[in-house]
Protein backbone atom coordinates (compact mmCIF):
# COMPACT_ATOMS: atom_id res chain seq x y z
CA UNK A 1 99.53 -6.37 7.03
CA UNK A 2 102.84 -4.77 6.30
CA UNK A 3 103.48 -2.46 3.50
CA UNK A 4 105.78 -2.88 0.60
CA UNK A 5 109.28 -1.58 0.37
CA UNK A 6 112.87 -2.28 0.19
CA UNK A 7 112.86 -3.42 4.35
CA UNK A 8 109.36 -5.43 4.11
CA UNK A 9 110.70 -6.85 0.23
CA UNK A 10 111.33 -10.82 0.08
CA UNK A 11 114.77 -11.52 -0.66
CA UNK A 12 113.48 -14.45 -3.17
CA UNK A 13 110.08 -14.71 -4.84
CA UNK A 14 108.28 -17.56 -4.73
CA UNK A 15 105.86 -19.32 -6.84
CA UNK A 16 103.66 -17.12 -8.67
CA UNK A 17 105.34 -13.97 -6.84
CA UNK A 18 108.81 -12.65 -8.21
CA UNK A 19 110.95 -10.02 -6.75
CA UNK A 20 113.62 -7.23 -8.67
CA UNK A 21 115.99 -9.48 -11.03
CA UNK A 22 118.82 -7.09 -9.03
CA UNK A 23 118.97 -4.92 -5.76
CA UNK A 24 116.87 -1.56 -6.50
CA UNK A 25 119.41 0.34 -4.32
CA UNK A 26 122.52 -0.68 -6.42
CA UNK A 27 120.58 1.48 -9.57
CA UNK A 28 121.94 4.75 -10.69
CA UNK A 29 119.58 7.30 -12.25
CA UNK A 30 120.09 7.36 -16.13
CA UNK A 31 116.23 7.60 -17.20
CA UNK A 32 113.97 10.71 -16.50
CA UNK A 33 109.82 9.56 -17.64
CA UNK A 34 107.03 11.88 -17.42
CA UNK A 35 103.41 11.06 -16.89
CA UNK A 36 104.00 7.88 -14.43
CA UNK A 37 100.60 6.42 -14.70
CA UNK A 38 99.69 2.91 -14.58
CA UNK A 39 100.53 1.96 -18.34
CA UNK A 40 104.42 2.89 -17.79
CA UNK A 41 104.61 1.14 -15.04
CA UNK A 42 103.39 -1.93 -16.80
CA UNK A 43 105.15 -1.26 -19.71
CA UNK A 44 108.20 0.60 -20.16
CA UNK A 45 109.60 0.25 -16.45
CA UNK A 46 109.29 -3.32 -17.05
CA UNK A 47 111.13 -3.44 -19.94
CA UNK A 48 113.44 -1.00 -18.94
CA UNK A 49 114.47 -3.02 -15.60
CA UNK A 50 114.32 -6.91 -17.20
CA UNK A 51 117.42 -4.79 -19.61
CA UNK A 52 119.46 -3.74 -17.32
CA UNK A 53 119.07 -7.45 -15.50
CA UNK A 54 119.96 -9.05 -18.69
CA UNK A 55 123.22 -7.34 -19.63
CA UNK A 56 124.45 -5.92 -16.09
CA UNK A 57 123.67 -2.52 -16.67
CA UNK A 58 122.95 -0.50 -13.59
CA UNK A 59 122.53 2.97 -15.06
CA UNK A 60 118.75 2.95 -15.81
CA UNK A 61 117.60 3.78 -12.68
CA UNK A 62 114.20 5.75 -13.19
CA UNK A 63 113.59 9.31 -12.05
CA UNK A 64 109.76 9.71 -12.55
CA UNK A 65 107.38 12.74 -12.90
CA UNK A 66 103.61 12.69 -12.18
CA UNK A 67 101.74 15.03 -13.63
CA UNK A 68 99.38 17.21 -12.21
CA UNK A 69 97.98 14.76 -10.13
CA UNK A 70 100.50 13.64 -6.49
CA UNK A 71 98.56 10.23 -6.19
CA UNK A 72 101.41 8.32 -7.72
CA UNK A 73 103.67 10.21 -5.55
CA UNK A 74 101.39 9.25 -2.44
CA UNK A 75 101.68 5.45 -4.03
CA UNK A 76 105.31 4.61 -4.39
CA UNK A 77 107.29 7.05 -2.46
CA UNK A 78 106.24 5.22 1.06
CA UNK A 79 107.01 2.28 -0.87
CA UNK A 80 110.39 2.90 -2.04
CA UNK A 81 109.55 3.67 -5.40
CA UNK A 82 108.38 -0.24 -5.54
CA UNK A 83 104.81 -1.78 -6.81
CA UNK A 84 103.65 -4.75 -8.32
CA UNK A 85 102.47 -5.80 -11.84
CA UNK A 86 99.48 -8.62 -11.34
CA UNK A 87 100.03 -10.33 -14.43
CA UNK A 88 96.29 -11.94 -15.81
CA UNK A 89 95.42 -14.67 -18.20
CA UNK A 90 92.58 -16.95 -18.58
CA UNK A 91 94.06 -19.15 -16.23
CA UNK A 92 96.18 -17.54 -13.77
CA UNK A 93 97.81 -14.83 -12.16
CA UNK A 94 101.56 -14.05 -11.47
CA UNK A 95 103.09 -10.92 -9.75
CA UNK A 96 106.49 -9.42 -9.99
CA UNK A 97 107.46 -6.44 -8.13
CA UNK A 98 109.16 -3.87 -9.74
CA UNK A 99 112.10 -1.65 -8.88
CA UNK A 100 113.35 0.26 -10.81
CA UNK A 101 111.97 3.48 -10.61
CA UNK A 102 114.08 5.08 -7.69
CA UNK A 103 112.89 8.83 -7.16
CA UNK A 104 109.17 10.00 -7.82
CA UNK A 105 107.93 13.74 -7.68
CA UNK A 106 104.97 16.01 -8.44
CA UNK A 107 105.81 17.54 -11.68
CA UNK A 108 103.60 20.31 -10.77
CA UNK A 109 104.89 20.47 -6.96
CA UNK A 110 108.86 20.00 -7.35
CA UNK A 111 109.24 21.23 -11.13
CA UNK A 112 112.65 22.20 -10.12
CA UNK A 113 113.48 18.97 -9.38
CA UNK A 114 111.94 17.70 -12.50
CA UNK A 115 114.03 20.50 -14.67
CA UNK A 116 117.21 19.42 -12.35
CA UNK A 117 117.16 15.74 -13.15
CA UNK A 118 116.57 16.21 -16.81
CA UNK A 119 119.21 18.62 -17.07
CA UNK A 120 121.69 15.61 -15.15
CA UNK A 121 124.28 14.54 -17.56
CA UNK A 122 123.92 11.25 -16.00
CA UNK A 123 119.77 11.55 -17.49
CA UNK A 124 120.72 9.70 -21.17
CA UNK A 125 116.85 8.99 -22.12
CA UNK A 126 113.72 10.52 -21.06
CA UNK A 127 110.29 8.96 -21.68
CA UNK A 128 106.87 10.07 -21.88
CA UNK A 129 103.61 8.60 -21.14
CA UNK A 130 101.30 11.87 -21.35
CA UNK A 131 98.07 10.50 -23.30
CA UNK A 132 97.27 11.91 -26.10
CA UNK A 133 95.60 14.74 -24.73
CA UNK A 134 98.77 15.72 -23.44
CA UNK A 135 100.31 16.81 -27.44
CA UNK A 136 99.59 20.27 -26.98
CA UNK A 137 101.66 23.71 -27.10
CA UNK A 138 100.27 24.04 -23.08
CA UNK A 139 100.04 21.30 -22.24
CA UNK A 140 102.02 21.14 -18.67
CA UNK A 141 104.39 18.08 -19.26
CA UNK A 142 105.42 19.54 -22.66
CA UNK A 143 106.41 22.78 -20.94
CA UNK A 144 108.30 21.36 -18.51
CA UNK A 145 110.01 18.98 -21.14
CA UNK A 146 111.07 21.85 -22.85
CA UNK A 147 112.24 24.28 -19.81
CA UNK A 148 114.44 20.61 -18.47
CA UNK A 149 116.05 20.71 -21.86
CA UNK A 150 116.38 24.19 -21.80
CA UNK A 151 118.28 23.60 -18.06
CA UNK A 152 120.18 21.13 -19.62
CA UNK A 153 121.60 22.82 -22.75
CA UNK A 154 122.63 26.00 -20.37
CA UNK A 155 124.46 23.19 -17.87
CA UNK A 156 126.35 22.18 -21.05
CA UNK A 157 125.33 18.88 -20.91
CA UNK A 158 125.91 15.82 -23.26
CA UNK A 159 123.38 14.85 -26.33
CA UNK A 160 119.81 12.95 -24.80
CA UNK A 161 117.02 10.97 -26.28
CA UNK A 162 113.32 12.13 -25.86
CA UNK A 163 111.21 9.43 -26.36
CA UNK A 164 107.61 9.24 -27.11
CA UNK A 165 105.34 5.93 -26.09
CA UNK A 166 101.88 7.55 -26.50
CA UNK A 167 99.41 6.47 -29.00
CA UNK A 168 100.00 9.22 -31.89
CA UNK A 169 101.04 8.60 -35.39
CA UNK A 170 104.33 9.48 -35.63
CA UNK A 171 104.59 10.28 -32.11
CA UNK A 172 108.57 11.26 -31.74
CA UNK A 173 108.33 14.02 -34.94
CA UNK A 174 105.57 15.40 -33.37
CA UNK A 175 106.72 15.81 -29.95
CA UNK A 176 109.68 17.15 -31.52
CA UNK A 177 107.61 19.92 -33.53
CA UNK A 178 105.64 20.85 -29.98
CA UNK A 179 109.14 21.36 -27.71
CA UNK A 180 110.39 23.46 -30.95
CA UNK A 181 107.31 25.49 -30.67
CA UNK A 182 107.39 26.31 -27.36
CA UNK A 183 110.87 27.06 -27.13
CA UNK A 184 111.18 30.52 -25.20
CA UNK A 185 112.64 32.72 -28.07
CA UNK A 186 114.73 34.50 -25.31
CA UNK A 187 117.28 31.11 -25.72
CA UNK A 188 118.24 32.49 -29.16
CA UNK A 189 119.24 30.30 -31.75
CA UNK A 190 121.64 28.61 -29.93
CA UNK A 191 119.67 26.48 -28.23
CA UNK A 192 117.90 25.53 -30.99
CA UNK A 193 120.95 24.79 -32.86
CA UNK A 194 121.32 22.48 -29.69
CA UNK A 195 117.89 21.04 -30.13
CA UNK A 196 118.88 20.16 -33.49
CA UNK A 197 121.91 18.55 -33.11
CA UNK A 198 122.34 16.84 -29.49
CA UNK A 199 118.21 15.82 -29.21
CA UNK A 200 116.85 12.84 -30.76
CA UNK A 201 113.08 12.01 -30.35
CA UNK A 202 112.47 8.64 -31.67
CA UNK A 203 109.15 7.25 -32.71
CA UNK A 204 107.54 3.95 -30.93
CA UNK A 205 104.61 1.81 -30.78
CA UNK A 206 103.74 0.50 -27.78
CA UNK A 207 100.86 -2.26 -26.42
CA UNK A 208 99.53 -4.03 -23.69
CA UNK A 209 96.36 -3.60 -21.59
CA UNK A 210 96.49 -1.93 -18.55
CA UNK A 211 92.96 -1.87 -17.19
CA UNK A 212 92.23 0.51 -13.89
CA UNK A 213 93.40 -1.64 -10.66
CA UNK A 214 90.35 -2.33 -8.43
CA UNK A 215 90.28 -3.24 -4.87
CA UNK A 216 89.99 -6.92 -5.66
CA UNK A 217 92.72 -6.33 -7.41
CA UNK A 218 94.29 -5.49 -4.57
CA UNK A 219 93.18 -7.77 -2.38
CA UNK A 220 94.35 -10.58 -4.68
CA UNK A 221 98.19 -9.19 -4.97
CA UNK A 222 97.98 -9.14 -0.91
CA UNK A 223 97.31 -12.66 -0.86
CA UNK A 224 100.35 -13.81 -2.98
CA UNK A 225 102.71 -11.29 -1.81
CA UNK A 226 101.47 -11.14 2.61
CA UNK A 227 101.99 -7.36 1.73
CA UNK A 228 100.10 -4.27 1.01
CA UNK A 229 100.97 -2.24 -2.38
CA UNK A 230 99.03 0.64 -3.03
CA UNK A 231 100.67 1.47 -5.96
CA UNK A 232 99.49 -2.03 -7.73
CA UNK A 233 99.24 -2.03 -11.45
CA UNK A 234 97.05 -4.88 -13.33
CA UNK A 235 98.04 -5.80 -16.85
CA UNK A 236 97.89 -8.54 -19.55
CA UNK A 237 100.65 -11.36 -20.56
CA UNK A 238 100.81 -9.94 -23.70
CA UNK A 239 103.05 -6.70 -24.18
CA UNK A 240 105.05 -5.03 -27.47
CA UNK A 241 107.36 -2.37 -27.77
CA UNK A 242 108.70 -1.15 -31.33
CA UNK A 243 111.28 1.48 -31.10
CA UNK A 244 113.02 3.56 -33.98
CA UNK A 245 116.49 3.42 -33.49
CA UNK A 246 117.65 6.75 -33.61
CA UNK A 247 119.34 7.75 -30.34
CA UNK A 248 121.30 10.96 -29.58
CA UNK A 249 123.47 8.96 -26.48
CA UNK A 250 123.20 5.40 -24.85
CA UNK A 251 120.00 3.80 -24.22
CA UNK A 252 118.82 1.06 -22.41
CA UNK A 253 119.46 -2.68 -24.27
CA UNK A 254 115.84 -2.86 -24.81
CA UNK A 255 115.90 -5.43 -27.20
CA UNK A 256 116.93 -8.18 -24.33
CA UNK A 257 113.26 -7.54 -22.88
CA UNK A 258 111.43 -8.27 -26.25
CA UNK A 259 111.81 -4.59 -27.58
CA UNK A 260 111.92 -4.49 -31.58
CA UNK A 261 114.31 -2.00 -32.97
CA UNK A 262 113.35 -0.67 -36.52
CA UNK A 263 114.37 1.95 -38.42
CA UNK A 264 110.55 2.81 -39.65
CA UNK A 265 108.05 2.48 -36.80
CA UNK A 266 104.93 3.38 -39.27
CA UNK A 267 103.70 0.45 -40.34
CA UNK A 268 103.63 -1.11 -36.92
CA UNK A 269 102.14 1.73 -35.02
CA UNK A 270 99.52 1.91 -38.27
CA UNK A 271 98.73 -1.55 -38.50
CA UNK A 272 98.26 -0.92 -33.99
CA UNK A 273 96.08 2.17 -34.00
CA UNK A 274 93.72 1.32 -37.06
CA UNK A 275 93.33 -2.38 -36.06
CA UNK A 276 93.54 -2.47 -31.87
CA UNK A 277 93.13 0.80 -30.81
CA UNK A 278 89.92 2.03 -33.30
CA UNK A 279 88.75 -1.45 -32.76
CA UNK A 280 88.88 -1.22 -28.79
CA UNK A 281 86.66 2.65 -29.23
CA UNK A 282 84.40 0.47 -31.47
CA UNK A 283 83.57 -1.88 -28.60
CA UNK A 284 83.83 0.84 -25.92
CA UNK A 285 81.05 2.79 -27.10
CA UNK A 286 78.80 -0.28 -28.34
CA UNK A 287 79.56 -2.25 -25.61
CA UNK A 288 78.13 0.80 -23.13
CA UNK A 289 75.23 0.95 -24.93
CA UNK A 290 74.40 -2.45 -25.09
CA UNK A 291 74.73 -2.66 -21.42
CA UNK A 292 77.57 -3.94 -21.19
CA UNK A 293 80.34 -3.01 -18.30
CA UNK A 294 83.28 -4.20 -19.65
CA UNK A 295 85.49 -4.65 -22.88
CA UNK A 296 85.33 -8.75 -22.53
CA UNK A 297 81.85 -8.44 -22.20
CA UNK A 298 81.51 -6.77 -25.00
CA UNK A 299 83.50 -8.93 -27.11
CA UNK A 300 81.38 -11.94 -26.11
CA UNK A 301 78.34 -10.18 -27.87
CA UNK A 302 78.27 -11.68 -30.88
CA UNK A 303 76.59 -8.41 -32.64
CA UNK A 304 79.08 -6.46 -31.39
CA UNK A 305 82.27 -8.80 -31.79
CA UNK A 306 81.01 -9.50 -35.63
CA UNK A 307 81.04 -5.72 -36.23
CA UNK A 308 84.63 -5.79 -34.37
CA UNK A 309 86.24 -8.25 -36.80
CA UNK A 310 84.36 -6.69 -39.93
CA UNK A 311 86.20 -3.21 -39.04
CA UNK A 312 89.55 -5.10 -38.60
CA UNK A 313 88.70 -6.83 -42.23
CA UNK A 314 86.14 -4.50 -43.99
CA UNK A 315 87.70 -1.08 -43.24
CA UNK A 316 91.48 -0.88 -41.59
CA UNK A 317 93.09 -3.88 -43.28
CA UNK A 318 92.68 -2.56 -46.80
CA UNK A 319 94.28 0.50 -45.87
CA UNK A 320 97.12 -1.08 -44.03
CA UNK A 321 100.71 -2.50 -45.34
CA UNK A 322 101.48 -5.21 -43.17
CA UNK A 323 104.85 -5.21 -41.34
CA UNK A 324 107.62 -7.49 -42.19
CA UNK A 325 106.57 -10.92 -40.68
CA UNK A 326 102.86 -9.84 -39.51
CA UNK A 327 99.86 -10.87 -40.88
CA UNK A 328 97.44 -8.58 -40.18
CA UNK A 329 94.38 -11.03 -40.05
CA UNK A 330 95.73 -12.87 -37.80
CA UNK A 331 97.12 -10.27 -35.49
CA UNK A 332 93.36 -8.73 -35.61
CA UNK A 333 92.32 -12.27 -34.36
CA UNK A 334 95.09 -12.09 -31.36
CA UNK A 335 93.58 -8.69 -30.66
CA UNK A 336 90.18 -10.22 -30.12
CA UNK A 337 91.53 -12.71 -28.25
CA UNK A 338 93.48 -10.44 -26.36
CA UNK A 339 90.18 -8.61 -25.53
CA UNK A 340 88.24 -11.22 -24.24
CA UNK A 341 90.20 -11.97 -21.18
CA UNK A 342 87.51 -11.67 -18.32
CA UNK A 343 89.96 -11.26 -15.81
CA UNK A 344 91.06 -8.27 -16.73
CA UNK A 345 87.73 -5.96 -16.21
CA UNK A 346 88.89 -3.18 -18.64
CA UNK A 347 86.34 -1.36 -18.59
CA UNK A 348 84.17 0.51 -21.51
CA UNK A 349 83.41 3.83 -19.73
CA UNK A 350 87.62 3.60 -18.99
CA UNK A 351 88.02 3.39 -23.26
CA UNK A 352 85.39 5.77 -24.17
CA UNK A 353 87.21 8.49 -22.24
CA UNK A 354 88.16 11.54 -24.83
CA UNK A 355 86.86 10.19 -27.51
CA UNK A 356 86.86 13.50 -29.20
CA UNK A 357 90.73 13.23 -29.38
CA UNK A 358 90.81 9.46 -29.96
CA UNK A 359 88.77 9.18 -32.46
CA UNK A 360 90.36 11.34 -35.61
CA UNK A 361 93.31 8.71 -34.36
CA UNK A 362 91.72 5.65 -34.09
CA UNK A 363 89.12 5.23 -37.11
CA UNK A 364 88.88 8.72 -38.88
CA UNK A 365 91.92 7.60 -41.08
CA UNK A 366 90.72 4.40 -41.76
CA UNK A 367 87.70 6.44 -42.85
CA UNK A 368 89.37 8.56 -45.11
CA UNK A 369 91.61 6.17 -46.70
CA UNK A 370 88.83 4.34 -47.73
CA UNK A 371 86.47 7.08 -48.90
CA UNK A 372 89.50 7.75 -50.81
CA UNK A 373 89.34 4.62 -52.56
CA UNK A 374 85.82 4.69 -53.66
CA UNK A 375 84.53 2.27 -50.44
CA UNK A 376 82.27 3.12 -47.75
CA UNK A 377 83.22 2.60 -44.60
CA UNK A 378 80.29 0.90 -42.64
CA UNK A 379 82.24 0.15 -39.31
CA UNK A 380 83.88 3.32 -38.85
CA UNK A 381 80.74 5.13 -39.48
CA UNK A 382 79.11 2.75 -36.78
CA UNK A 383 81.78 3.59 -34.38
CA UNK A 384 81.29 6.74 -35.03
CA UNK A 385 77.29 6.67 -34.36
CA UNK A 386 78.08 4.52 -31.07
CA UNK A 387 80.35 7.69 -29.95
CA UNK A 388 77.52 10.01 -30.73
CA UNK A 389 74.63 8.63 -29.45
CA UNK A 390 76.75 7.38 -26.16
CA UNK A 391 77.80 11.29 -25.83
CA UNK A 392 74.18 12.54 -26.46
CA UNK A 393 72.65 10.21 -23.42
CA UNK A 394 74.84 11.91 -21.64
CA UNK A 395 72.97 10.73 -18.15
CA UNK A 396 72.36 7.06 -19.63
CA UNK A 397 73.71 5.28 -16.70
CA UNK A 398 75.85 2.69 -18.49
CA UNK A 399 78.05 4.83 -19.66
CA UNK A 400 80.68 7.83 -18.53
CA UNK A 401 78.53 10.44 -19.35
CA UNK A 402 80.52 13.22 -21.37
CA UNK A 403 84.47 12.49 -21.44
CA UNK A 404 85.06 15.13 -18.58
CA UNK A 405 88.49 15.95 -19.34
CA UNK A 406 88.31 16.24 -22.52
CA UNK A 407 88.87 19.91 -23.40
CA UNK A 408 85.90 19.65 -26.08
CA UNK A 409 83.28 18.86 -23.60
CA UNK A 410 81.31 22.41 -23.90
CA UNK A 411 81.15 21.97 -27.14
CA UNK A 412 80.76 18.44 -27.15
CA UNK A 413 77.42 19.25 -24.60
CA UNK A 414 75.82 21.90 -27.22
CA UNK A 415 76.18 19.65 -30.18
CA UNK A 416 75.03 16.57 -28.29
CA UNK A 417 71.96 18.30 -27.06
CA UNK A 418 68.47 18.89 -29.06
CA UNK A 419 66.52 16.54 -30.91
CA UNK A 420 67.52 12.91 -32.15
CA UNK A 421 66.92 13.82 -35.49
CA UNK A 422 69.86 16.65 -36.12
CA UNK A 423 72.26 14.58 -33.89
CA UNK A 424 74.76 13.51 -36.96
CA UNK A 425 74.83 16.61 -38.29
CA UNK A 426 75.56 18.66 -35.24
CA UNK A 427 78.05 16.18 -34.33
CA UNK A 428 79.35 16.58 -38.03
CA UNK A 429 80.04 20.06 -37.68
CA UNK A 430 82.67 19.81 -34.68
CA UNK A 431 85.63 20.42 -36.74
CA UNK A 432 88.29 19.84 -34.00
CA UNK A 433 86.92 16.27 -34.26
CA UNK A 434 85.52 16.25 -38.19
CA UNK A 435 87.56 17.65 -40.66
CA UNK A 436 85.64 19.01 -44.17
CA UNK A 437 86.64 15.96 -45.93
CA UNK A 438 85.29 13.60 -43.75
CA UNK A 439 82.31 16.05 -42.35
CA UNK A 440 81.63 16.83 -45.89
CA UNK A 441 81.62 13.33 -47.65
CA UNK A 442 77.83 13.02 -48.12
CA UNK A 443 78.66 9.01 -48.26
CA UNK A 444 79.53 9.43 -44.74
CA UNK A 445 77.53 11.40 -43.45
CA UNK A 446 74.79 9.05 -44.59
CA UNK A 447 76.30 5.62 -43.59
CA UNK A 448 76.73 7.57 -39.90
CA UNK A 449 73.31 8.53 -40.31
CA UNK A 450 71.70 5.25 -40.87
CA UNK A 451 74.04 3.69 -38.05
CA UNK A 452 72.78 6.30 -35.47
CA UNK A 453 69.30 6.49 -36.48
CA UNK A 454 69.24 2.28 -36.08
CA UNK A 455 71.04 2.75 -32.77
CA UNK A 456 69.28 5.19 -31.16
CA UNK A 457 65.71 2.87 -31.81
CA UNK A 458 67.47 -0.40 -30.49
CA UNK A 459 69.69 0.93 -27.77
């Protein structure tokens, strides 16, 4: 069977197959996005090429970066820079190729080229997919973020956009503070007079589930499309993008692919993280330890689905201040819905990955807030048992053993280890996970007690 690419592309789709909404070679490069990994792909690229179908616009072209990894590069360059999104629901399947993205390097093996086409003035908006892992003063993508816009500011090039679609509170201001911190102090102030003025980094909120493509996957895109893609993507129906509008230069006309532009992203990315996201590590790290492979399993557990909606209810949506137009019980419903999809195999070891950094994200603020308020948070304190107990059986064969990128993992491995009985506490004492006024809340530290202790005699 062929391979896909611009000669082996249909010129028309056809039934549940569609093809680019214009020719990927008529595109000019206007968009630079690091971290090209399978949720921009299904996410942001899509959005970013149904836009410039929808109002003409052939200037958002993609020019992407992997990260330290070439797979991607391996993926899409033989293809043309094409691949497909399988589209899953209940029922059916669609796919629509995708082609937008026009050039795709190694961030860590071309990082002139990376620096080059960020400092393009034709480059108007760069995006980042980087995981949250990825927010740090070394990390690699931020560095080379910062020495582009460095290139760029010497070129004397026009104002850009730097825009954040990872799952962080208040994603844009902090990527801002990072590329400020890491600025080489050789630049002098001028550049980061430059920074200050001609650099915008709005905030988003971003969501749709992108589980890990599997070779049935695979196999099933071949069918519909008679060609090979090796750089297939699987995702779900449902997708939502809220962007702050707050743009240095000209952007893509998100909004005619669904986009929501707001001028406070907060509540929405709140109302995401505290009800999907800590909700999804809830089931992740019960659903391993129940046995059970994947996130829809999980979800059909009754125990464990009951414990999901009583977070949603119990814990996050007292804290919470709904968005204009959302209610929030019945967008935790949707979520739950959303979850139980069994055709889209996302798996629980795939969502229990660095939990460490997910989980002062995903449910330590809901925690907190609701200490705060003179409540106890049951759920998140079971969550947070689940993520201990799944870390200390660290060879239990339902699970992914320690999350082995995660930067904690030494530490992570000498709190986990020892007896049962001082687990909590151990675990407790991690204070790049637990800060002192959730570690120290004897309320807490009790309810997570009392979860783990019930856990690890069941489980």
């Amino acid at each position: 069977m062929d391979r896909l690419s611009l000669t082996t592309l249909p010129a028309s789709g056809s039934g549940a197959v569609s093809v680019p909404p214009v020719d990927p070679r008529s595109l000019s490069i206007g968009l630079v996005h690091l971290g090209i990994g399978a949720f921009h792909r299904a996410h942001q690229a899509v959005y970013t090429e149904q836009a410039g179908a929808a109002t003409g616009d052939d200037r958002w072209g993609e020019f992407a970066i992997t990260g330290r990894s070439a797979t991607v590069v391996k993926q899409l360059a033989p293809q043309d820079g094409l691949y497909g999104v399988l589209t899953k629901s209940a029922e059916r399947s669609s796919l629509h190729v995708v082609g937008g993205i026009r050039q795709v390097v190694s961030g860590s093996d071309s990082p002139s080229r990376a620096r080059a086409a960020i400092a393009s003035p034709d480059a108007h908006v760069i995006t980042l997919t980087i995981t949250e892992k990825g927010y740090t003063r070394t990390g690699s993508a931020i560095g080379l973020l910062t020495a582009g816009l460095v290139s760029r500011f010497r070129a004397g090039a026009e104002p850009i956009s730097v825009v954040s679609c990872d799952n962080l509170p208040g994603n844009g201001a902090q990527l801002r503070r990072l590329v400020e911190e890491v600025t080489d102090a050789a630049e002098g102030d001028d550049f980061g007079a430059w920074l200050r003025q001609c650099v915008t980094f709005p905030s988003t909120m971003v969501d749709r589930i992108v589980p890990a493509t599997t070779d049935r996957d695979r196999a099933e895109a071949a069918e519909l499309l008679h060609l090979r893609d090796k750089g297939l993507v699987v995702a779900e129906p449902f997708g939502q993008w809220v962007i702050e509008d707050r743009f240095a230069a000209d952007r893509p006309a998100w909004e005619q692919a669904g986009a929501t532009l707001v001028s406070d992203v907060a509540p929405y990315e709140k109302a995401k993280l505290r009800l999907l996201n800590g909700t999804h590590s809830l089931l992740a790290y019960l659903g391993a330890l129940h046995g059970h492979r994947t996130i829809a399993d999980a979800v059909a557990d009754d125990r464990l689905a009951a414990a999901a909606r009583a977070l949603q209810r119990e814990d996050a949506i007292p804290t919470l201040t709904a968005p204009p137009g959302l209610d929030l019980a019945a967008y935790g419903d949707q979520i739950l819905d959303r979850f139980a999809n069994p055709h889209l195999r996302h798996t629980t070891a795939q969502v229990a990955m660095d939990g460490s950094q997910k989980l002062p994200i995903r449910l330590l603020g809901t925690a907190r807030d609701r200490l705060r308020a003179g409540a106890v948070p049951e759920q998140c304190a079971l969550a947070v048992a689940a993520w201990m107990v799944y870390v200390h059986r660290g060879l239990d064969p339902v699970g992914d053993q320690l999350p082995l990128h995660d930067p904690l993992a030494p530490a992570l491995r000498e709190h986990a280890a020892g007896p049962e009985g001082g687990l909590v506490d151990r675990m407790l004492a991690i204070r790049q996970v637990f800060d002192p006024e959730i570690a120290g809340d004897e309320r807490f530290r009790e309810a997570v007690r009392a979860a783990a202790a019930e856990l690890l005699r069941r489980v």
